[in-house]
PDB file of N, CA and C in Angstrom:
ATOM      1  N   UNK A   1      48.131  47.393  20.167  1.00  0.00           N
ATOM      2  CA  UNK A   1      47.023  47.568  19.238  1.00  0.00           C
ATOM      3  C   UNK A   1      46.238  48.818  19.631  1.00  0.00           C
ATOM      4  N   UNK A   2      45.574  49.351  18.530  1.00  0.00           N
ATOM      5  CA  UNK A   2      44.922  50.334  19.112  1.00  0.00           C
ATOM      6  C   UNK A   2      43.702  50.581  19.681  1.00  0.00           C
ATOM      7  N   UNK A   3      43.209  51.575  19.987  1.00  0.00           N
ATOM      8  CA  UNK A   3      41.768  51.259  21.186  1.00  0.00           C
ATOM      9  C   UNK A   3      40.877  52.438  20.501  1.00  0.00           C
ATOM     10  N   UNK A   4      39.773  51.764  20.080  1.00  0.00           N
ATOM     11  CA  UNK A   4      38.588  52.756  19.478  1.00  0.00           C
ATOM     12  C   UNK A   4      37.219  52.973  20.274  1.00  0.00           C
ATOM     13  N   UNK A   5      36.437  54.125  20.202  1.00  0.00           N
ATOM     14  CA  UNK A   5      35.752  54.126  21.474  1.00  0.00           C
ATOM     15  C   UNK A   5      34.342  54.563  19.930  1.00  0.00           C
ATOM     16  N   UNK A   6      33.600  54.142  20.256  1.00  0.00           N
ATOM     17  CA  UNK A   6      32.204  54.036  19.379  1.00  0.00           C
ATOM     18  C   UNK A   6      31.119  54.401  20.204  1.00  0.00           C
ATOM     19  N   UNK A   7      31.087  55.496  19.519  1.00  0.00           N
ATOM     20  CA  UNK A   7      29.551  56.265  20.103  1.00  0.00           C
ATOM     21  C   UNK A   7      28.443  55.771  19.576  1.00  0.00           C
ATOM     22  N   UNK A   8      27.262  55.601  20.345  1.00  0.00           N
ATOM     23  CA  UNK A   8      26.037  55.065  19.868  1.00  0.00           C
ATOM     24  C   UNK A   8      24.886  56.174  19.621  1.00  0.00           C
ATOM     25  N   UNK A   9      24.900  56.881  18.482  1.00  0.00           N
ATOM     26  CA  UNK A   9      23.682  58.140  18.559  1.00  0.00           C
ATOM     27  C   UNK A   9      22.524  57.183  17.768  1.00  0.00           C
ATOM     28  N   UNK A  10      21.454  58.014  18.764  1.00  0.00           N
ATOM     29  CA  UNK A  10      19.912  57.551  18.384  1.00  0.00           C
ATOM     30  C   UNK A  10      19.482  59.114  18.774  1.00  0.00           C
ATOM     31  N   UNK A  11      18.254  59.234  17.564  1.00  0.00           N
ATOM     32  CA  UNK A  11      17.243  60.095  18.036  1.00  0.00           C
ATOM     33  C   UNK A  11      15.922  59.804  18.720  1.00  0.00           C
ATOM     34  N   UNK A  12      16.301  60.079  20.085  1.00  0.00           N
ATOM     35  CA  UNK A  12      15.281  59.943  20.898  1.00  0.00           C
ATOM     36  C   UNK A  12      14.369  60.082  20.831  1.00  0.00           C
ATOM     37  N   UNK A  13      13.489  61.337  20.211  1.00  0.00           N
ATOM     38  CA  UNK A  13      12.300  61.529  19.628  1.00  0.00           C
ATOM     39  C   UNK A  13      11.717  60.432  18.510  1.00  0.00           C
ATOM     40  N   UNK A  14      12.560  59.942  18.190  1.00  0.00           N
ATOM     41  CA  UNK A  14      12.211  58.531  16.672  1.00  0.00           C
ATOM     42  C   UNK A  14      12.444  57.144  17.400  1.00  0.00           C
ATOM     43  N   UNK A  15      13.013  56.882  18.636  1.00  0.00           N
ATOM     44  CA  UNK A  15      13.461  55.530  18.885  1.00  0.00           C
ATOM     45  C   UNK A  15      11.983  54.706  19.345  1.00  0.00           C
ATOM     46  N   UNK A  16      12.118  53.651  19.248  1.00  0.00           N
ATOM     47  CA  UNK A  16      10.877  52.979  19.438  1.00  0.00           C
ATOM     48  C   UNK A  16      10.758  53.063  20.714  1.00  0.00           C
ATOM     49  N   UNK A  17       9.507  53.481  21.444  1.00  0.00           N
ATOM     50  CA  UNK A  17       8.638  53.696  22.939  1.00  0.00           C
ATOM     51  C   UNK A  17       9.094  53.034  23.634  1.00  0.00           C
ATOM     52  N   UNK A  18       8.750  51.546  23.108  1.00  0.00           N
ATOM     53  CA  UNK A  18       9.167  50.084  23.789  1.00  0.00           C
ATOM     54  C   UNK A  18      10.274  49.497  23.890  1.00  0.00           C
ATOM     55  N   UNK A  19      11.101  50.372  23.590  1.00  0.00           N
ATOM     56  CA  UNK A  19      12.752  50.189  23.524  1.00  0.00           C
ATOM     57  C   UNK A  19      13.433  49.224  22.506  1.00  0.00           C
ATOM     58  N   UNK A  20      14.101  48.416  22.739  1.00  0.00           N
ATOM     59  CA  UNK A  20      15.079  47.141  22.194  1.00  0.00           C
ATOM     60  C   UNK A  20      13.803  46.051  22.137  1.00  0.00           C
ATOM     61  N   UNK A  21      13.629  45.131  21.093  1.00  0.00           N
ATOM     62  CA  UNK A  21      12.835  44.212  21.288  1.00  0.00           C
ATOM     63  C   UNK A  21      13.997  43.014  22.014  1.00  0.00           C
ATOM     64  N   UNK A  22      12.946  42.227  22.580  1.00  0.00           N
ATOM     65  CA  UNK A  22      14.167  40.902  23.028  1.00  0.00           C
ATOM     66  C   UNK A  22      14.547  40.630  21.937  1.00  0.00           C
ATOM     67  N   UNK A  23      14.394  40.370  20.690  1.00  0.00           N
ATOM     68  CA  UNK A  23      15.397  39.538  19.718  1.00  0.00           C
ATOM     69  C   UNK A  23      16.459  40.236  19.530  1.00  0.00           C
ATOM     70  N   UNK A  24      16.100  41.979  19.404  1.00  0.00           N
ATOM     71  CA  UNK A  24      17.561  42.961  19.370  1.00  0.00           C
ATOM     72  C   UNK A  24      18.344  42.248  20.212  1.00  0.00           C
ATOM     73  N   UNK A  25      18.126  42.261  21.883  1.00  0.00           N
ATOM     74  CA  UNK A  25      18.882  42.586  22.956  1.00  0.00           C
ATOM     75  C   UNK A  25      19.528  40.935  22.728  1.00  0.00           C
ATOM     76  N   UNK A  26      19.179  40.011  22.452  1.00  0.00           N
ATOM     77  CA  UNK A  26      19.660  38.448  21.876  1.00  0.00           C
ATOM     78  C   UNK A  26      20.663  38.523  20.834  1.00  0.00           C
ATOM     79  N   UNK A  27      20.329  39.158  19.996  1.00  0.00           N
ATOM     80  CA  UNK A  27      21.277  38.794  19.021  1.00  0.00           C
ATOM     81  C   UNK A  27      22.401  40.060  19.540  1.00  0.00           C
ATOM     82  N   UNK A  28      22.019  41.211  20.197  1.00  0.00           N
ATOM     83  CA  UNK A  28      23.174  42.318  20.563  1.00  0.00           C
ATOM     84  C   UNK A  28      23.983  41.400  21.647  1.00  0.00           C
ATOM     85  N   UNK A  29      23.314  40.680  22.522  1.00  0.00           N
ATOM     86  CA  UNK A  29      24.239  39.379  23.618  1.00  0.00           C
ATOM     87  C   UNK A  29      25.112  38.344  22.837  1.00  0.00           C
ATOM     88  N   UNK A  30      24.495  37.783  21.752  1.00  0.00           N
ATOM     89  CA  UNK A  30      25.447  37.016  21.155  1.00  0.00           C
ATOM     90  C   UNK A  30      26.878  37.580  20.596  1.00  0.00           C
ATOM     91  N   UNK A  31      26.578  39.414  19.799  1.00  0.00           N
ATOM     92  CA  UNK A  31      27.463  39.880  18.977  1.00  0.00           C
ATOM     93  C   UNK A  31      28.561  40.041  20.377  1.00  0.00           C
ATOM     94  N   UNK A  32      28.468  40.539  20.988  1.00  0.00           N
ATOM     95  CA  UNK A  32      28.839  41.426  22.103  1.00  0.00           C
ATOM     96  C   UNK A  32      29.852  39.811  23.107  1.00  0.00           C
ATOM     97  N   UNK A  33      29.422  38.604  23.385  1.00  0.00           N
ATOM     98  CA  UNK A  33      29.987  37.501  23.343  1.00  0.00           C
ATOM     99  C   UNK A  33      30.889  36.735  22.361  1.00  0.00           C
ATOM    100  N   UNK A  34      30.505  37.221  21.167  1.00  0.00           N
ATOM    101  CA  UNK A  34      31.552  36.870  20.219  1.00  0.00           C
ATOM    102  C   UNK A  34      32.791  37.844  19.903  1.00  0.00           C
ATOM    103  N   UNK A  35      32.689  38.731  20.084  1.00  0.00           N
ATOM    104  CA  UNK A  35      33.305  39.834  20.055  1.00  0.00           C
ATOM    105  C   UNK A  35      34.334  40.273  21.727  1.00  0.00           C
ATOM    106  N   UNK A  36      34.185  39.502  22.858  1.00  0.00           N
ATOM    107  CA  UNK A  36      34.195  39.205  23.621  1.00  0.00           C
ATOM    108  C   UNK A  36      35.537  38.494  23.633  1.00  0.00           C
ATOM    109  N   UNK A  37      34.999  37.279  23.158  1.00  0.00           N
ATOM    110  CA  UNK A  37      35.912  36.207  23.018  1.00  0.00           C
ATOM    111  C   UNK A  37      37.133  36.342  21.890  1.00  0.00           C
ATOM    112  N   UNK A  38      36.753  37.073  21.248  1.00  0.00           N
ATOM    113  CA  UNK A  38      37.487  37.639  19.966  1.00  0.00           C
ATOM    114  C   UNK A  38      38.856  38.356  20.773  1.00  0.00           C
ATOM    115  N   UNK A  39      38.785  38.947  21.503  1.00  0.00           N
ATOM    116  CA  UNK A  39      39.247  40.100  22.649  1.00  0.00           C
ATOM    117  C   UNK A  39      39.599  41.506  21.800  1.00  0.00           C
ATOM    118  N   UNK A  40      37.844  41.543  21.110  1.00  0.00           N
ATOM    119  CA  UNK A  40      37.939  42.895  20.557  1.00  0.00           C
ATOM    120  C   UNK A  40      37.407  44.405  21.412  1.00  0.00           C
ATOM    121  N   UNK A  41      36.612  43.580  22.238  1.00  0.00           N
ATOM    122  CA  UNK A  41      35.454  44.129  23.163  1.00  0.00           C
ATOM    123  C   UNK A  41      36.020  44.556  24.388  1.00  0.00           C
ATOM    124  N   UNK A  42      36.233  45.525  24.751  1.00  0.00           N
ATOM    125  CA  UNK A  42      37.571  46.025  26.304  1.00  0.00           C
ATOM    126  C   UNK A  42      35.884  46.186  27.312  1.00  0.00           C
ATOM    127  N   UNK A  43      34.751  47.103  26.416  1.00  0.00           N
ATOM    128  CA  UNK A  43      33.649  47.380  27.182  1.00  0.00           C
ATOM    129  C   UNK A  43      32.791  48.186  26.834  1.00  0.00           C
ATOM    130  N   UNK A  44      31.741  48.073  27.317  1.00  0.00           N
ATOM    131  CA  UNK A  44      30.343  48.773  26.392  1.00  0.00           C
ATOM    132  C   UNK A  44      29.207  48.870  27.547  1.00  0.00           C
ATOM    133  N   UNK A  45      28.368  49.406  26.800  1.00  0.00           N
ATOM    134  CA  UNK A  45      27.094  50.091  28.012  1.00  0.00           C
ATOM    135  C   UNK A  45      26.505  50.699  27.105  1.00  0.00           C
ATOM    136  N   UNK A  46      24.909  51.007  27.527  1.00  0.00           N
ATOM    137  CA  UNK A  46      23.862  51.470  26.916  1.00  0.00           C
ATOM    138  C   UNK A  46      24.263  52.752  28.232  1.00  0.00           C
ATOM    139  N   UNK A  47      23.049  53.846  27.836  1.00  0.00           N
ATOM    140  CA  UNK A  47      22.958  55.030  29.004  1.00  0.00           C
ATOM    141  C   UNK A  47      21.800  55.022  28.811  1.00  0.00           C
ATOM    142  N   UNK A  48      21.025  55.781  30.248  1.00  0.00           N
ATOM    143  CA  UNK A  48      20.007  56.155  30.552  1.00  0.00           C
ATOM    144  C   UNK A  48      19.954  57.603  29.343  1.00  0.00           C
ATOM    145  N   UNK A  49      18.313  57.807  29.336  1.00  0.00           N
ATOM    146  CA  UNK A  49      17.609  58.412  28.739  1.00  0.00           C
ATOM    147  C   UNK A  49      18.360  60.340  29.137  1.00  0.00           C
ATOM    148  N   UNK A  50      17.992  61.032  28.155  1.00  0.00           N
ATOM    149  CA  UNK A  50      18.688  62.185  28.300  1.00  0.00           C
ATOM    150  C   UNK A  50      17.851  62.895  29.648  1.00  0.00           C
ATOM    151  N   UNK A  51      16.589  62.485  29.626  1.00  0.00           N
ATOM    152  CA  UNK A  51      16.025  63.089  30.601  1.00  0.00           C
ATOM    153  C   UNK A  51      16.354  63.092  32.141  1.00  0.00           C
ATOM    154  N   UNK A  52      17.174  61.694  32.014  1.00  0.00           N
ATOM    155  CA  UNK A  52      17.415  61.180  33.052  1.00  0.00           C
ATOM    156  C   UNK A  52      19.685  62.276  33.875  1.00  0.00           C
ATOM    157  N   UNK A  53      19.646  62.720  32.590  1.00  0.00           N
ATOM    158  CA  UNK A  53      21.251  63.684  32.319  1.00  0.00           C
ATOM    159  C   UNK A  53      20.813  64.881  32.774  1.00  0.00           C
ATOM    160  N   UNK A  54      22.174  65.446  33.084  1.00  0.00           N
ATOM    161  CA  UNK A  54      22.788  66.461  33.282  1.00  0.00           C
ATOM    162  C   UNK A  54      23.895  67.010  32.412  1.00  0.00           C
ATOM    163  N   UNK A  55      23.913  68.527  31.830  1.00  0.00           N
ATOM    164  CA  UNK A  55      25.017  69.016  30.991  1.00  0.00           C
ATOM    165  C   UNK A  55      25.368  70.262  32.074  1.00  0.00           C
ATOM    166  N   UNK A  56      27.069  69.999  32.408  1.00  0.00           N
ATOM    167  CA  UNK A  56      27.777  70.582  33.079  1.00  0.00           C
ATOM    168  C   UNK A  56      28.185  71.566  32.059  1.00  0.00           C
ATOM    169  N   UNK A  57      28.091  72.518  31.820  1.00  0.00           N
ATOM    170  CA  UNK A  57      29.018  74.192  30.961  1.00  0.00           C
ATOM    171  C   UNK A  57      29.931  75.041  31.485  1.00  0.00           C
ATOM    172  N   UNK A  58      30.794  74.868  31.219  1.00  0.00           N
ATOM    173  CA  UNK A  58      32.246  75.472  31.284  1.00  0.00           C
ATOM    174  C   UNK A  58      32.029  77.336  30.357  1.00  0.00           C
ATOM    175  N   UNK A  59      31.777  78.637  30.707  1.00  0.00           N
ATOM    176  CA  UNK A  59      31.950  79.604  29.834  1.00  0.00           C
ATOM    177  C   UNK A  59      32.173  80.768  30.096  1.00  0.00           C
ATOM    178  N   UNK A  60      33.543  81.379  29.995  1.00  0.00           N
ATOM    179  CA  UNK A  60      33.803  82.742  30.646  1.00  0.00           C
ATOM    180  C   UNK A  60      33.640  82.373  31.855  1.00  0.00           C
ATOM    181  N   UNK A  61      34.211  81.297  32.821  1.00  0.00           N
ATOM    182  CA  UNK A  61      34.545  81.539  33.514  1.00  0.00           C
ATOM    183  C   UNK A  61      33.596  81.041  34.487  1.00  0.00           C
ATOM    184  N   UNK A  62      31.825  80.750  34.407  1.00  0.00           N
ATOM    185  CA  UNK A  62      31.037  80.501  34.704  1.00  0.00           C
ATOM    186  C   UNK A  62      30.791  78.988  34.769  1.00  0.00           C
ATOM    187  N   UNK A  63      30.182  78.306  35.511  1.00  0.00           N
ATOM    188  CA  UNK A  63      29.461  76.929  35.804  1.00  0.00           C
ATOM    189  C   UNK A  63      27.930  77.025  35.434  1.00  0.00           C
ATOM    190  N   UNK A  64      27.580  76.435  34.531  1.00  0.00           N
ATOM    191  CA  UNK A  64      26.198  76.098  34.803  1.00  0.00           C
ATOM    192  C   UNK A  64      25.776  74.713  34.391  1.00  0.00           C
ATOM    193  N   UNK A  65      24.630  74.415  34.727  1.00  0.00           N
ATOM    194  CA  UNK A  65      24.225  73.097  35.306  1.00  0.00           C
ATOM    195  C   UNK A  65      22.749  73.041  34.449  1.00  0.00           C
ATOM    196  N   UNK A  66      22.531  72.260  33.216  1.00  0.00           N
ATOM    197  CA  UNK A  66      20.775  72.004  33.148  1.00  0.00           C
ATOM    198  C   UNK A  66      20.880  70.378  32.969  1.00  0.00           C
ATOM    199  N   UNK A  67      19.520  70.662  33.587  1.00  0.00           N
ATOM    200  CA  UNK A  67      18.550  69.035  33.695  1.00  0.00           C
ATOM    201  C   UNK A  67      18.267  68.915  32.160  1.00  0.00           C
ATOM    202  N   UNK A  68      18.209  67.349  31.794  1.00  0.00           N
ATOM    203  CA  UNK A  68      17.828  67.157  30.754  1.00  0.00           C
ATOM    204  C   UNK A  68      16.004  67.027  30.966  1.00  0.00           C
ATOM    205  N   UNK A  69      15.576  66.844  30.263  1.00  0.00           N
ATOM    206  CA  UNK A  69      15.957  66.421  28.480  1.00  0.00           C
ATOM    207  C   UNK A  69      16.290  67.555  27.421  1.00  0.00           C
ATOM    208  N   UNK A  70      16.825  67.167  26.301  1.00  0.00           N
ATOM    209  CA  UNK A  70      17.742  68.083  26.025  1.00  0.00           C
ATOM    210  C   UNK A  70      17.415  68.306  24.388  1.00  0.00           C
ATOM    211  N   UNK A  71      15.995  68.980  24.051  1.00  0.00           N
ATOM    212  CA  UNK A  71      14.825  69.025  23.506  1.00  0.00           C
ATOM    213  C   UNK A  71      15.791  69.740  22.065  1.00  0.00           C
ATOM    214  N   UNK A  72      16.541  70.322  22.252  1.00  0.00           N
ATOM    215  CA  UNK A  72      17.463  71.182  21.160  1.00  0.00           C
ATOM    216  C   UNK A  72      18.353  70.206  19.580  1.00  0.00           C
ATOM    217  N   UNK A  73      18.735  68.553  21.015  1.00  0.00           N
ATOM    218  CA  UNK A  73      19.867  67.629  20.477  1.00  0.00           C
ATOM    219  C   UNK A  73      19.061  66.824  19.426  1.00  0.00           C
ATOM    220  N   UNK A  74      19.327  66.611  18.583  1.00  0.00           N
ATOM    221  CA  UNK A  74      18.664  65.634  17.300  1.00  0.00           C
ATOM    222  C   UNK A  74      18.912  64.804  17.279  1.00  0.00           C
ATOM    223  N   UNK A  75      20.334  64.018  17.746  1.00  0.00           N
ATOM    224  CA  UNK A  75      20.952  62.810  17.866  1.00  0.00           C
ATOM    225  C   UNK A  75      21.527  63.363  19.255  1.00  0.00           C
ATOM    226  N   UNK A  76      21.263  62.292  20.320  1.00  0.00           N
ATOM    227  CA  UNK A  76      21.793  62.069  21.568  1.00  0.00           C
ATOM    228  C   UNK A  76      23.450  60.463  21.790  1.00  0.00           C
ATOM    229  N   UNK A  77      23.766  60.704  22.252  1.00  0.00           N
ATOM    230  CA  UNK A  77      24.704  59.313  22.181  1.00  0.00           C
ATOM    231  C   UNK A  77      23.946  58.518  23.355  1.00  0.00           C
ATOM    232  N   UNK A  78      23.651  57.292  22.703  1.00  0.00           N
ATOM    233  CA  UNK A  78      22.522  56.146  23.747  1.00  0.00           C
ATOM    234  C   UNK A  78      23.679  54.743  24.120  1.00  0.00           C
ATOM    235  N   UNK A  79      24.718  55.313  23.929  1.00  0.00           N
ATOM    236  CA  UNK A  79      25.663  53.790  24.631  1.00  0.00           C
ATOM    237  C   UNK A  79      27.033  54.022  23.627  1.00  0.00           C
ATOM    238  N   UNK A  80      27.639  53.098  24.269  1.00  0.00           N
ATOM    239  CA  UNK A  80      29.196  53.292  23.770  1.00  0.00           C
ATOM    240  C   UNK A  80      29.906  51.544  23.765  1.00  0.00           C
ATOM    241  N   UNK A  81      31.015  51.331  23.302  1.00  0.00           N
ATOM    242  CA  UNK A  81      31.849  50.443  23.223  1.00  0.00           C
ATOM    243  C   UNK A  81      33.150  50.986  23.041  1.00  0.00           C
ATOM    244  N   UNK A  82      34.280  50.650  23.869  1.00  0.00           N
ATOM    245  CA  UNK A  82      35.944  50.873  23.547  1.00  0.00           C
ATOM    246  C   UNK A  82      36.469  49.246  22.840  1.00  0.00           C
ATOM    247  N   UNK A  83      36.899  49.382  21.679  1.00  0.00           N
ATOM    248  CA  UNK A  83      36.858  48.161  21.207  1.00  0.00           C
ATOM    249  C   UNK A  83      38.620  47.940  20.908  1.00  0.00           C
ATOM    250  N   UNK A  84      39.572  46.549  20.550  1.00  0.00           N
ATOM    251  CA  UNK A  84      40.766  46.871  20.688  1.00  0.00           C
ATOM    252  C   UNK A  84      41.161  46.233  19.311  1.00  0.00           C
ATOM    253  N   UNK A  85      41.514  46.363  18.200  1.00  0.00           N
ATOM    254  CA  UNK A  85      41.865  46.161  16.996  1.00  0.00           C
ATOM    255  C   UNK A  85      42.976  46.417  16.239  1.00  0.00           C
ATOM    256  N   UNK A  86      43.211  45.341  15.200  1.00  0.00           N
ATOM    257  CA  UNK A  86      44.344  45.832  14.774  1.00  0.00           C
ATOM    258  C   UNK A  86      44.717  46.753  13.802  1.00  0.00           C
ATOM    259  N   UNK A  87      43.727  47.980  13.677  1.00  0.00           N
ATOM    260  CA  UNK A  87      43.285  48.582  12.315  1.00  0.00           C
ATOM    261  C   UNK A  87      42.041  49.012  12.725  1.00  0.00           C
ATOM    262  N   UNK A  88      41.807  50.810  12.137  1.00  0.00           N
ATOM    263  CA  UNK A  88      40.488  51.139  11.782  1.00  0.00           C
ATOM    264  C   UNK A  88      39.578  50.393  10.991  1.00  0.00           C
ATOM    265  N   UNK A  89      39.966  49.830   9.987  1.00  0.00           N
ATOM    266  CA  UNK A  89      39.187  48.523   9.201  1.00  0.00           C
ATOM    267  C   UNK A  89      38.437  47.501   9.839  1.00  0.00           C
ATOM    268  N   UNK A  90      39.122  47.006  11.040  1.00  0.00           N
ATOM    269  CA  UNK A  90      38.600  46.105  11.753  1.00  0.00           C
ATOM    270  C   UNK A  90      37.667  46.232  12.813  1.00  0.00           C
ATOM    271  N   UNK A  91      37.921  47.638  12.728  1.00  0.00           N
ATOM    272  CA  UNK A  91      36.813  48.249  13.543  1.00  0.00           C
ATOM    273  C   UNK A  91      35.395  48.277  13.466  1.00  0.00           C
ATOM    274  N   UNK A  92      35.549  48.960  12.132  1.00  0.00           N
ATOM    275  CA  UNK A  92      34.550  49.546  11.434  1.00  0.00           C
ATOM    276  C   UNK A  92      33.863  47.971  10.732  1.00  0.00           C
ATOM    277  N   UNK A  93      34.345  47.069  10.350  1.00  0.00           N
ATOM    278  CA  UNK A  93      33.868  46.234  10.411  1.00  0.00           C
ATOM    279  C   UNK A  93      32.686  45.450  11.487  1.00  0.00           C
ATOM    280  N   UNK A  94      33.158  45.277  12.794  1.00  0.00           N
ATOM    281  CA  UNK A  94      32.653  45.294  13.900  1.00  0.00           C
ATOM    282  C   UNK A  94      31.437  45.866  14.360  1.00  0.00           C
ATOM    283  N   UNK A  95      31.799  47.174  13.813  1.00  0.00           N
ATOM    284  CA  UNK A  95      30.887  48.461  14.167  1.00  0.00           C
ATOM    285  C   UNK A  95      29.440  48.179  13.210  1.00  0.00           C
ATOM    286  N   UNK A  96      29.575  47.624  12.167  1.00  0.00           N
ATOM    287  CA  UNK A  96      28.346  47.619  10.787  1.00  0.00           C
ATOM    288  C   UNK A  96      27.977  46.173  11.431  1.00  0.00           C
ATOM    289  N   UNK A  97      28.711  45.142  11.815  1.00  0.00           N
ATOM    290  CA  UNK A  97      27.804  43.916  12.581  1.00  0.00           C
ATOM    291  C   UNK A  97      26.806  44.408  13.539  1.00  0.00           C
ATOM    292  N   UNK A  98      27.316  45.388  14.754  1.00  0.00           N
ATOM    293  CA  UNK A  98      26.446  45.805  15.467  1.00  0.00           C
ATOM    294  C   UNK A  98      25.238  46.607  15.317  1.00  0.00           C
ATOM    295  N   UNK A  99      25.344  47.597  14.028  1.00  0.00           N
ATOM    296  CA  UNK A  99      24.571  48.422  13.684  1.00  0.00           C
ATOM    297  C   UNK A  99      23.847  47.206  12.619  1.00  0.00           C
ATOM    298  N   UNK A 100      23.754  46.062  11.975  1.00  0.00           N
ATOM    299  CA  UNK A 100      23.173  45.236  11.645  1.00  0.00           C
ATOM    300  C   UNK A 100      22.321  44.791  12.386  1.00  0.00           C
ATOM    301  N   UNK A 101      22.039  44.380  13.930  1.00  0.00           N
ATOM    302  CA  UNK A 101      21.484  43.673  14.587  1.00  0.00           C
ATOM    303  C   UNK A 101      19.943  44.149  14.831  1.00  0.00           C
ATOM    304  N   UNK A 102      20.523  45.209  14.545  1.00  0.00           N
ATOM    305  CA  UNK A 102      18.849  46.542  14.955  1.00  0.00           C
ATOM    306  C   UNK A 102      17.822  46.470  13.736  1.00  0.00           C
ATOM    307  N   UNK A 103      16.861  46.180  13.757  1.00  0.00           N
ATOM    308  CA  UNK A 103      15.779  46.176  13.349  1.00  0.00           C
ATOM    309  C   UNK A 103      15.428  47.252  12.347  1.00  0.00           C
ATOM    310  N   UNK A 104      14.942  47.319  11.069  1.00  0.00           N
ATOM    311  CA  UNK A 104      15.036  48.314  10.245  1.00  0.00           C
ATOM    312  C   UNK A 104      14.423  49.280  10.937  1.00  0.00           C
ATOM    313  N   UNK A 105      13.090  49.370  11.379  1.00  0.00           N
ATOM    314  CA  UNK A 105      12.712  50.757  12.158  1.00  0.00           C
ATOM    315  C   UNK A 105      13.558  51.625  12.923  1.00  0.00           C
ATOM    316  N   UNK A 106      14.377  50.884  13.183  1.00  0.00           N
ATOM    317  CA  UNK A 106      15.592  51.757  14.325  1.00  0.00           C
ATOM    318  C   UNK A 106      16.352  52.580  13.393  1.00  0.00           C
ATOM    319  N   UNK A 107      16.661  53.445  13.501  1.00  0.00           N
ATOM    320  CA  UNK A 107      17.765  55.007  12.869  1.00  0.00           C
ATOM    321  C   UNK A 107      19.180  54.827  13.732  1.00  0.00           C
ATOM    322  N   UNK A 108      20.020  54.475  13.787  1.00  0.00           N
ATOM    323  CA  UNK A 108      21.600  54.262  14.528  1.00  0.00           C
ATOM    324  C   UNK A 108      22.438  54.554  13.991  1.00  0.00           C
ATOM    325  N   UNK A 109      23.262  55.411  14.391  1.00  0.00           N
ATOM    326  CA  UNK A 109      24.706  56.010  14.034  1.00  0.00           C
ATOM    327  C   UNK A 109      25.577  55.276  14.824  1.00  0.00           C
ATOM    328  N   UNK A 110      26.839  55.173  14.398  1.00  0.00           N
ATOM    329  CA  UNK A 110      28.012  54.951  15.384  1.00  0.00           C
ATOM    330  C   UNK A 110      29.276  55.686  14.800  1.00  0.00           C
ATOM    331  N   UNK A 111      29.380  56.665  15.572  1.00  0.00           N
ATOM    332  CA  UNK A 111      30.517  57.455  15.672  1.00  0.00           C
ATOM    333  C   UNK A 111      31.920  57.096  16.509  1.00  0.00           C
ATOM    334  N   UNK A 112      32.661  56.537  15.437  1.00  0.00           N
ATOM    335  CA  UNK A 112      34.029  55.872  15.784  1.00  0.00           C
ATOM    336  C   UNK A 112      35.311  56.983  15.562  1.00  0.00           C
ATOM    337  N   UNK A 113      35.832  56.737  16.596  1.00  0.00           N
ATOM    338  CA  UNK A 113      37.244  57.204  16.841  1.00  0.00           C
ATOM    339  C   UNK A 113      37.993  56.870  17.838  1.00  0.00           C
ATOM    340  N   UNK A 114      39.360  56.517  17.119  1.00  0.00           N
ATOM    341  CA  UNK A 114      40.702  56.050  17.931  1.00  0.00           C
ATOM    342  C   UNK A 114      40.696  56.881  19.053  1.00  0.00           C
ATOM    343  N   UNK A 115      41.284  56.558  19.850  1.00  0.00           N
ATOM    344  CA  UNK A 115      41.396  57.133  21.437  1.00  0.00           C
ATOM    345  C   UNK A 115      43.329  56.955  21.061  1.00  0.00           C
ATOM    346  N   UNK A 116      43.443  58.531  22.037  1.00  0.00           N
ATOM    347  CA  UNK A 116      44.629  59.500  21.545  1.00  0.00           C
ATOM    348  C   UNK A 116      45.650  58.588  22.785  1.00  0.00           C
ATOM    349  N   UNK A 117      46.476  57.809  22.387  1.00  0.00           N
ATOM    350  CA  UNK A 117      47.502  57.650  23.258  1.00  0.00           C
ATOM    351  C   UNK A 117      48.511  58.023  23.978  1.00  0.00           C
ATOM    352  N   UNK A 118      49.020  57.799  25.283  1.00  0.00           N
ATOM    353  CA  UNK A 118      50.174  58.711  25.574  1.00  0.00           C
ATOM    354  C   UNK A 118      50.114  60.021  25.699  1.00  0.00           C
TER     355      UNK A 118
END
């Protein structure tokens, strides 16, 4: 089956101060357990804040290194899931449960794509 990896973009500048309310992070535990058990879910994680990053640059040959925060990016990626399905359909299905759970104030993208085999 194939293996899809789902990016989580939020704009940091718009996300709520106070983060995830507990009912988000409840009902994101239940989806994330059902989905689990499903054995759609291989693995997932939130990330620390951009401020908290580093962007490594590769250019002509050069290394350079900046500290975040990364004041330029409009959408940052705030967590990920590799999910295992039998079909982009089933994915993307998956993907609109999770992006359901969030609270209308919240702005969430999820940027899905198959992971290149072999």
């Amino acid at each position: 089956m194939p293996r899809y990896l789902t990016m989580v973009r939020i704009d940091e500048n718009n996300a709520p101060a106070e983060g995830p309310s507990d009912e988000l992070m409840q009902r994101m535990g239940a989806l994330i357990e059902e989905m689990t058990k499903a054995g759609v879910l291989l693995d997932t994680a939130g990330l620390t804040p951009t401020s908290q990053g580093k962007r490594v640059r590769y250019e002509k040959g050069e290394i350079t290194v900046t500290d975040g925060p990364f004041t330029e990016s409009k959408e940052v990626i705030g967590g990920y899931a590799i999910l295992q399905a039998k079909d982009e359909a089933e994915v993307l299905e998956w993907t609109k449960r999770f992006l359901k759970v969030h609270e209308d104030h919240w702005t969430v993208t999820s940027e899905v794509r198959e992971i290149a085999e072999g």
